[in-house]
Protein backbone atom coordinates (compact mmCIF):
# COMPACT_ATOMS: atom_id res chain seq x y z
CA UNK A 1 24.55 -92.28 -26.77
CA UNK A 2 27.42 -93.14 -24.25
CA UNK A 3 26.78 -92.54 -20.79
CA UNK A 4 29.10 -89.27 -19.51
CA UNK A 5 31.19 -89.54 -16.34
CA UNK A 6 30.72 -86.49 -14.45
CA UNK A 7 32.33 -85.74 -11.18
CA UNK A 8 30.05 -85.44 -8.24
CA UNK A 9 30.88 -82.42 -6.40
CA UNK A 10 27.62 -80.40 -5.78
CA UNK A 11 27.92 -78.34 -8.99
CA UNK A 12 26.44 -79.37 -12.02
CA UNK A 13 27.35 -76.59 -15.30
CA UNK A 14 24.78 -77.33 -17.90
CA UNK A 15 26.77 -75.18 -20.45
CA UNK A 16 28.05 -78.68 -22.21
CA UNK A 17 24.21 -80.59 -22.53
CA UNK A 18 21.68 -79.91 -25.04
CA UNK A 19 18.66 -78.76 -23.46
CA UNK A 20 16.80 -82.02 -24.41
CA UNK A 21 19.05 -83.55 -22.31
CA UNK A 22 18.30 -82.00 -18.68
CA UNK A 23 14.83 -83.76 -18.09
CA UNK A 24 17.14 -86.51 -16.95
CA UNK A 25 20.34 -85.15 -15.95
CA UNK A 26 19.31 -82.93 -13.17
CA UNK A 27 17.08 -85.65 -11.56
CA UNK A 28 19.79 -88.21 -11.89
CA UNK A 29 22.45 -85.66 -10.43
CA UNK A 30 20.66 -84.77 -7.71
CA UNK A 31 19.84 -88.36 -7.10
CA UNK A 32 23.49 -88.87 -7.24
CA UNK A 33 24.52 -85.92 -5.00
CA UNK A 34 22.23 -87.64 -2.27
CA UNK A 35 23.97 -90.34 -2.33
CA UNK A 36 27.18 -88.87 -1.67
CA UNK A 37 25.48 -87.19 0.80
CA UNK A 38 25.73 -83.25 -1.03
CA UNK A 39 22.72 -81.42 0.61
CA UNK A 40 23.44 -78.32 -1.51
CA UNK A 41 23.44 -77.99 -5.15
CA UNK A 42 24.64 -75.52 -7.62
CA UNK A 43 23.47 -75.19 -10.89
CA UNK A 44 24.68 -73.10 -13.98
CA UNK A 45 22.50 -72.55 -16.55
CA UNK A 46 23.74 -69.33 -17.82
CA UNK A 47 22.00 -66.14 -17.76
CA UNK A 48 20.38 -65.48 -21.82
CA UNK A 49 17.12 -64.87 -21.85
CA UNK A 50 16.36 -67.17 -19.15
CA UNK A 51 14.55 -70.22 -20.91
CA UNK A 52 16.68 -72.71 -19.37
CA UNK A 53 16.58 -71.35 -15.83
CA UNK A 54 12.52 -71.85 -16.43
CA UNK A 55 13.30 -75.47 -17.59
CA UNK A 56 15.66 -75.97 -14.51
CA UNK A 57 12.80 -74.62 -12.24
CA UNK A 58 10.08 -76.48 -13.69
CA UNK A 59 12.06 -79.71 -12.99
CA UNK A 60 12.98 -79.31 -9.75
CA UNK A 61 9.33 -77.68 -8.89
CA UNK A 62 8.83 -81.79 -9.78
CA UNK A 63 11.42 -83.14 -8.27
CA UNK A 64 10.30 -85.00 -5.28
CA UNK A 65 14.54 -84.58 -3.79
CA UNK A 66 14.36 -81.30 -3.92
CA UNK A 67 13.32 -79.19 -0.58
CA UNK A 68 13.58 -75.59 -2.12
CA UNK A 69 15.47 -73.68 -4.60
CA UNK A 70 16.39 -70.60 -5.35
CA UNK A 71 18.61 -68.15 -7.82
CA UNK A 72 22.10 -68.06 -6.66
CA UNK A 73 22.99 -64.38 -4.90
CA UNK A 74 25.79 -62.39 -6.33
CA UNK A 75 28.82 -64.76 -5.18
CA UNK A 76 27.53 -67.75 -6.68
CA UNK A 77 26.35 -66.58 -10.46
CA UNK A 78 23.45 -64.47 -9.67
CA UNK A 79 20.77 -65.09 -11.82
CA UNK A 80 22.91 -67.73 -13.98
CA UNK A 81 22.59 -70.30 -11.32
CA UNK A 82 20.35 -71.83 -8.86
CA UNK A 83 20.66 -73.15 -5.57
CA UNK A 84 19.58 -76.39 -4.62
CA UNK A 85 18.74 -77.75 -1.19
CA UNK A 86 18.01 -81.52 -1.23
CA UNK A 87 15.55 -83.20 1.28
């Protein structure tokens, strides 16, 4: 598979990746984020019955970036996203 060229901006939509596809996205784009020196993440992962918010939370439970996370509040998707603040 070709790499994808993704914009760096502090919000990563997961809405176009196949769920067998996170274990290394969100790693790499937090990774990435650092670099450019984001602090705070976004990430939409849709609301459904919530099986990919429990992926997204396992990983960054794992993620040795991450300082904390937590679901967005109302403004920023509610339970559809999650916040991200990087170490």
């Amino acid at each position: 598979m070709d790499p994808v060229q993704m914009t760096i901006d502090g919000t990563l939509d997961l809405h176009t990746f196949r769920p067998d596809e996170i274990n290394i996205l969100i790693p790499e784009y937090l990774h990435e984020c650092r670099k450019a020196g984001i602090k705070e993440v976004r990430i939409i992962h849709g609301k459904g019955k919530g099986i990919l918010r429990r992926s997204v939370h396992a990983i960054l439970s794992r993620c040795d970036l991450v300082k904390d996370y937590r679901t967005a509040g109302a403004d920023a998707g509610h339970w559809g996203a999650t916040l991200v603040t990087l170490n």
